[in-house]
C-alpha atoms as a PDB file:
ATOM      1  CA  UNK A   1      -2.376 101.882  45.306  1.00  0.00           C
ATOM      2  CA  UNK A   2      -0.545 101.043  48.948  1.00  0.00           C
ATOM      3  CA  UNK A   3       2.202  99.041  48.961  1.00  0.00           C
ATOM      4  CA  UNK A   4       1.628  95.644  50.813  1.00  0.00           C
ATOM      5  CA  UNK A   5       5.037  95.011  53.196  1.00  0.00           C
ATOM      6  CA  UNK A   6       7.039  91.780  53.071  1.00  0.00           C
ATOM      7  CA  UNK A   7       6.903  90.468  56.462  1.00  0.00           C
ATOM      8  CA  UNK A   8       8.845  87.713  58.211  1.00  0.00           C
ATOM      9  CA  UNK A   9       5.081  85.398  58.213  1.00  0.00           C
ATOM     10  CA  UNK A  10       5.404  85.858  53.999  1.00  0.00           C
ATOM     11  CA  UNK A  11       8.971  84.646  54.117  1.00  0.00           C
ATOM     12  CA  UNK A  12       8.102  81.959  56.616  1.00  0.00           C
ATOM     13  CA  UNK A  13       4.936  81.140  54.629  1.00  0.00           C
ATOM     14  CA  UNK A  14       7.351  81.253  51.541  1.00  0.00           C
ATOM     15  CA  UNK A  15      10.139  78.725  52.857  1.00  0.00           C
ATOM     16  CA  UNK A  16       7.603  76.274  54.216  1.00  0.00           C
ATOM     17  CA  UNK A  17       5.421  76.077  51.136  1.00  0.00           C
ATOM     18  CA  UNK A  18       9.113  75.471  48.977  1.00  0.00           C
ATOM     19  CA  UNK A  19      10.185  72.811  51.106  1.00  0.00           C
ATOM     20  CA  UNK A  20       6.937  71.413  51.889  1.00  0.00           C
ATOM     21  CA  UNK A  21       6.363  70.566  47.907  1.00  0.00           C
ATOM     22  CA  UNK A  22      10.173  69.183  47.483  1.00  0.00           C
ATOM     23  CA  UNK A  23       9.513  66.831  50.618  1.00  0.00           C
ATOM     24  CA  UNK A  24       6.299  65.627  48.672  1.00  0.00           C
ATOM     25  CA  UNK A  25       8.023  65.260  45.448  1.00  0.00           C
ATOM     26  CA  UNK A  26      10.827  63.255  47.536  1.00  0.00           C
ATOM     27  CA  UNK A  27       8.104  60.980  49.406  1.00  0.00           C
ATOM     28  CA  UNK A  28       6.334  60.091  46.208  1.00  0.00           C
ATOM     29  CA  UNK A  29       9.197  58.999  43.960  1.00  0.00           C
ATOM     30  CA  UNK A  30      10.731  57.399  47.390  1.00  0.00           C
ATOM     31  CA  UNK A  31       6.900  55.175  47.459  1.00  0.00           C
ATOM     32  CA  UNK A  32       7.107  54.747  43.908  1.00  0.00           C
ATOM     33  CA  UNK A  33      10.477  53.381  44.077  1.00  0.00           C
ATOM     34  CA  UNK A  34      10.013  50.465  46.637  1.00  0.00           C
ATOM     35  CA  UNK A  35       5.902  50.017  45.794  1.00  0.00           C
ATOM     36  CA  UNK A  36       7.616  49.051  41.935  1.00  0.00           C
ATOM     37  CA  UNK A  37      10.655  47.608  43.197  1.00  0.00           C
ATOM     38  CA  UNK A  38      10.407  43.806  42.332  1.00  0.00           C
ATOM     39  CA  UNK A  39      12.261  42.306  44.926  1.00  0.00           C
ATOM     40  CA  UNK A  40      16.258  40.936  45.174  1.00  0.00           C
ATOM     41  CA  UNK A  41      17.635  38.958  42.527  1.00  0.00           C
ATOM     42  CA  UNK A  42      19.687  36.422  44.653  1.00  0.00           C
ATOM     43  CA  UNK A  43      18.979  35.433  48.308  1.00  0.00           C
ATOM     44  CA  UNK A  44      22.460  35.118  49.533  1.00  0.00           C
ATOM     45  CA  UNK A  45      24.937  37.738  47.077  1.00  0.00           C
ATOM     46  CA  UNK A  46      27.711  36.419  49.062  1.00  0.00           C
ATOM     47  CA  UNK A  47      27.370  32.797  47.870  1.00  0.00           C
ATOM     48  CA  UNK A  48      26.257  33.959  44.435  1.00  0.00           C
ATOM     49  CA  UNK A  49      29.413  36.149  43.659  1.00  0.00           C
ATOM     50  CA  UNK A  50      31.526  33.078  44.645  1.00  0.00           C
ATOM     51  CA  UNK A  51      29.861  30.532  42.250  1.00  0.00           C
ATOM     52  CA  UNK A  52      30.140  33.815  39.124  1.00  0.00           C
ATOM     53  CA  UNK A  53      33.465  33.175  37.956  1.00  0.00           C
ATOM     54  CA  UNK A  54      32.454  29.857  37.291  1.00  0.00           C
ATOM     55  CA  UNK A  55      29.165  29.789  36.039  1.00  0.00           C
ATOM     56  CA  UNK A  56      30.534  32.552  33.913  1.00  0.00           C
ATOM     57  CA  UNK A  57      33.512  30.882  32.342  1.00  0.00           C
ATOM     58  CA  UNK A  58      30.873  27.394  31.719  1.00  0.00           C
ATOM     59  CA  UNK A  59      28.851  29.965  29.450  1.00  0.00           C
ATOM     60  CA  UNK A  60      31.172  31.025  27.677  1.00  0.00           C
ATOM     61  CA  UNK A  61      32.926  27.733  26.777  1.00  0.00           C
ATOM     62  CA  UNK A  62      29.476  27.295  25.231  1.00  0.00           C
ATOM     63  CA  UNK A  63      29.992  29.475  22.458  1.00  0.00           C
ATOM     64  CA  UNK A  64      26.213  31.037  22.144  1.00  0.00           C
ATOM     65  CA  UNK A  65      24.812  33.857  21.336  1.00  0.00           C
ATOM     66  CA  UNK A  66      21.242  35.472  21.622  1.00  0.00           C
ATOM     67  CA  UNK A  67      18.777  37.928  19.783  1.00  0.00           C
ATOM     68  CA  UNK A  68      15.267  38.648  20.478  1.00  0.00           C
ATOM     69  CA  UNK A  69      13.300  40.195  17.968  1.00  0.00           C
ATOM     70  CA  UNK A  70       9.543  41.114  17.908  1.00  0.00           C
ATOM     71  CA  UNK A  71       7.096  40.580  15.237  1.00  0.00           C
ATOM     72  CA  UNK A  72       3.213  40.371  14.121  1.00  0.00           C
ATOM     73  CA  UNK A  73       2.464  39.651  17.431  1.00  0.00           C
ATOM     74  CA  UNK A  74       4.899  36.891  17.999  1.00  0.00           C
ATOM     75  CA  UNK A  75       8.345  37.532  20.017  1.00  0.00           C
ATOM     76  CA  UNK A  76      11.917  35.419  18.470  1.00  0.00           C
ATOM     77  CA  UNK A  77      14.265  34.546  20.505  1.00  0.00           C
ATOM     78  CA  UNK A  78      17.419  33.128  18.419  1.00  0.00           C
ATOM     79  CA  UNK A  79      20.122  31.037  20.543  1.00  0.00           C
ATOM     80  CA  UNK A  80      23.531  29.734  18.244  1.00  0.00           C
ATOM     81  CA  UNK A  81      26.109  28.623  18.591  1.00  0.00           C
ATOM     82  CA  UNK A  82      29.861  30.073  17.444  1.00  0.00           C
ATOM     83  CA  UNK A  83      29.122  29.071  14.049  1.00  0.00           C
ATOM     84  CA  UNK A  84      26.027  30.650  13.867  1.00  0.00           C
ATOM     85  CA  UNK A  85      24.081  27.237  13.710  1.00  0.00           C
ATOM     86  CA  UNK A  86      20.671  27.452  15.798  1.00  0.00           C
ATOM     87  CA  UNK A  87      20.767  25.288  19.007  1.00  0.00           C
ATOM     88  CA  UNK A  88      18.201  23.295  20.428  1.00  0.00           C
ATOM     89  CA  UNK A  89      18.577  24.141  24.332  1.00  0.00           C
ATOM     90  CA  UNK A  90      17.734  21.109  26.699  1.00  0.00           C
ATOM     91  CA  UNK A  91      14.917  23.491  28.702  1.00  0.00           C
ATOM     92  CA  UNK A  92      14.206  27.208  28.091  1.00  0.00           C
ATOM     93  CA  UNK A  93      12.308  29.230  30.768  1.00  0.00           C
ATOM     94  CA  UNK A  94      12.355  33.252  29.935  1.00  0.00           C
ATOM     95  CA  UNK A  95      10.068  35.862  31.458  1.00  0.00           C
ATOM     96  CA  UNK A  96       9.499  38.598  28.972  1.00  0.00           C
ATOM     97  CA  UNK A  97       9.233  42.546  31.238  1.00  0.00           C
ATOM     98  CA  UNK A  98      10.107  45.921  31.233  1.00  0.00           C
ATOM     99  CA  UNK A  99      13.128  46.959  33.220  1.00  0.00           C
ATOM    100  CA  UNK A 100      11.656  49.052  35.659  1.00  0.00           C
ATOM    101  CA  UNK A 101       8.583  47.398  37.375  1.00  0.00           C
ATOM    102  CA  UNK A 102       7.061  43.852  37.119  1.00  0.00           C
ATOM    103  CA  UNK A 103       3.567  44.381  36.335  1.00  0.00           C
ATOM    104  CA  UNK A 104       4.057  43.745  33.005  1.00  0.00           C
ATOM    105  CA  UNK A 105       5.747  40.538  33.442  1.00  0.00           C
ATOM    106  CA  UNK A 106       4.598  37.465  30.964  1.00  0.00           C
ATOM    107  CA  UNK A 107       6.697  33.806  31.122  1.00  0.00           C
ATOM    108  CA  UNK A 108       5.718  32.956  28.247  1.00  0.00           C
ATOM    109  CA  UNK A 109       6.020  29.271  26.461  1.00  0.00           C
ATOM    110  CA  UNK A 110       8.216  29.581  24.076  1.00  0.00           C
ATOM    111  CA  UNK A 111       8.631  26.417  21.204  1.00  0.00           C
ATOM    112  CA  UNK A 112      11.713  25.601  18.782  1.00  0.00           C
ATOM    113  CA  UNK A 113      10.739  25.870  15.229  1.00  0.00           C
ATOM    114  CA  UNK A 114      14.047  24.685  13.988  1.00  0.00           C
ATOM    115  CA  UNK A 115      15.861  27.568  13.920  1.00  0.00           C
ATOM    116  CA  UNK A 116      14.363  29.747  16.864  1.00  0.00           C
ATOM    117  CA  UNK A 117      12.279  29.870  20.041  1.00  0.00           C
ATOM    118  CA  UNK A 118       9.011  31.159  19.345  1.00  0.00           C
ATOM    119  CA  UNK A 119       6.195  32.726  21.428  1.00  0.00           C
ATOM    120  CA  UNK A 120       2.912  34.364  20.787  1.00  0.00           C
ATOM    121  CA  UNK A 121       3.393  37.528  22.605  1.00  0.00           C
ATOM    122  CA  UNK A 122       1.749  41.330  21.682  1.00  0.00           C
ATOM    123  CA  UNK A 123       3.659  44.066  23.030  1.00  0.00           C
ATOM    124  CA  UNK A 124       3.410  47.602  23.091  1.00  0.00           C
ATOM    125  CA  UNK A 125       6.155  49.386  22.076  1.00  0.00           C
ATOM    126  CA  UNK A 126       9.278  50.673  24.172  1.00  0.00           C
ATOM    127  CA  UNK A 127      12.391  48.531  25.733  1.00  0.00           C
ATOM    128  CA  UNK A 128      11.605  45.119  27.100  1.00  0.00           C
ATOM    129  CA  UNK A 129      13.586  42.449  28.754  1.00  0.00           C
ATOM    130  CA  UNK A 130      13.885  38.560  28.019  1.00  0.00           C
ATOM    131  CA  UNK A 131      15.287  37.329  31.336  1.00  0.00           C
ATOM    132  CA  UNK A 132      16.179  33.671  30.094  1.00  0.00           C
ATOM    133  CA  UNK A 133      17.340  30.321  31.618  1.00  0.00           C
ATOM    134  CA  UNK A 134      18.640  27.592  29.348  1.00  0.00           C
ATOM    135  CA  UNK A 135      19.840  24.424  29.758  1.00  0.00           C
ATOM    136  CA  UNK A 136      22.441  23.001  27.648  1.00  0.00           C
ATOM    137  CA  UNK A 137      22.292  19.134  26.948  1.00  0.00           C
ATOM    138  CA  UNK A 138      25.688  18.599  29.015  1.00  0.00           C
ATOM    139  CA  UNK A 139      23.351  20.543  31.629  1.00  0.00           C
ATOM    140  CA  UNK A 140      25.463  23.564  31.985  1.00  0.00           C
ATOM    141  CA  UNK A 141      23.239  26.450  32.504  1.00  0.00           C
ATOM    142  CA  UNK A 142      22.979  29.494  30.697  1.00  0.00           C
ATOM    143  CA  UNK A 143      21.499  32.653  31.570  1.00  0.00           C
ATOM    144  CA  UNK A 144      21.037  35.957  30.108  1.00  0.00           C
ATOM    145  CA  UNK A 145      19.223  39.547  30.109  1.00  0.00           C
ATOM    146  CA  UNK A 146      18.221  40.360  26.444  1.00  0.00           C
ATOM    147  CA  UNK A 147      17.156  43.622  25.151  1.00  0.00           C
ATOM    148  CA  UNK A 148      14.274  43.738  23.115  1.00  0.00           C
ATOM    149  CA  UNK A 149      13.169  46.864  21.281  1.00  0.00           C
ATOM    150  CA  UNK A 150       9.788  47.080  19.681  1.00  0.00           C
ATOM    151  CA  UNK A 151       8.607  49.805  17.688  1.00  0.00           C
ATOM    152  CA  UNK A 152       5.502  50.105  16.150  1.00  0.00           C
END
């Protein structure tokens, strides 16, 4: 059997086929990145990281705390205060996504029962995020990013 030489067109050949498929793999996560991206959180960070301090320290004076939790079809989300008594927000608006891309996205309604927020959601398993905006009576606002895991 003849030995086939290893010319400079097979190392040519060789480099351009390895860099051609690592500048596809770049270009596809690169479209994937800003075709998912879903879009800026504040209009003017500037003017939003000079309102934080404050917004932040009005939150906390509140006292609350909040867990999600997912069930028979039906997703919990528990707001109280520092004694652990449920509060009754003024106005609650949440969207309910994943992390990572906003297809998923549902803004649910979500009713007091007494002792939480309720709303008949079904989702599939993994990480989700309750992106939530309350409204105390005083009308201080509070808003938070809670983790929701669901397992089936």
């Amino acid at each position: 059997m003849a030995q086939r030489e290893f010319t400079g067109k097979h190392v040519a050949a060789l480099f351009v086929g390895a860099f051609g498929v690592i500048i596809g793999v770049n270009l596809a996560l690169a479209w994937n990145a800003v075709r998912t991206f879903p879009g800026l959180e504040v209009s003017n960070s500037y003017v939003a990281s000079q309102q934080f301090n404050t917004r932040l320290a009005a939150q906390q004076a509140l006292g609350w705390s909040v867990y999600a939790d997912a069930r028979d079809g039906q997703v919990f989300l528990s707001i109280t205060d520092e004694n652990g008594a449920p509060v009754e927000v003024a106005k609650l608006s949440a969207v309910v996504g994943r992390a990572t891309q906003i297809k998923d996205d549902i803004a649910p309604t979500f009713e007091f029962d007494g002792t939480s927020y309720v709303a008949p959601i079904e989702l599939a398993d993994g990480n989700w995020n309750i992106r939530m905006v309350a409204r105390a009576a005083d009308g201080t606002e509070f808003t938070q990013r809670v983790i929701l895991h669901v397992q089936g």
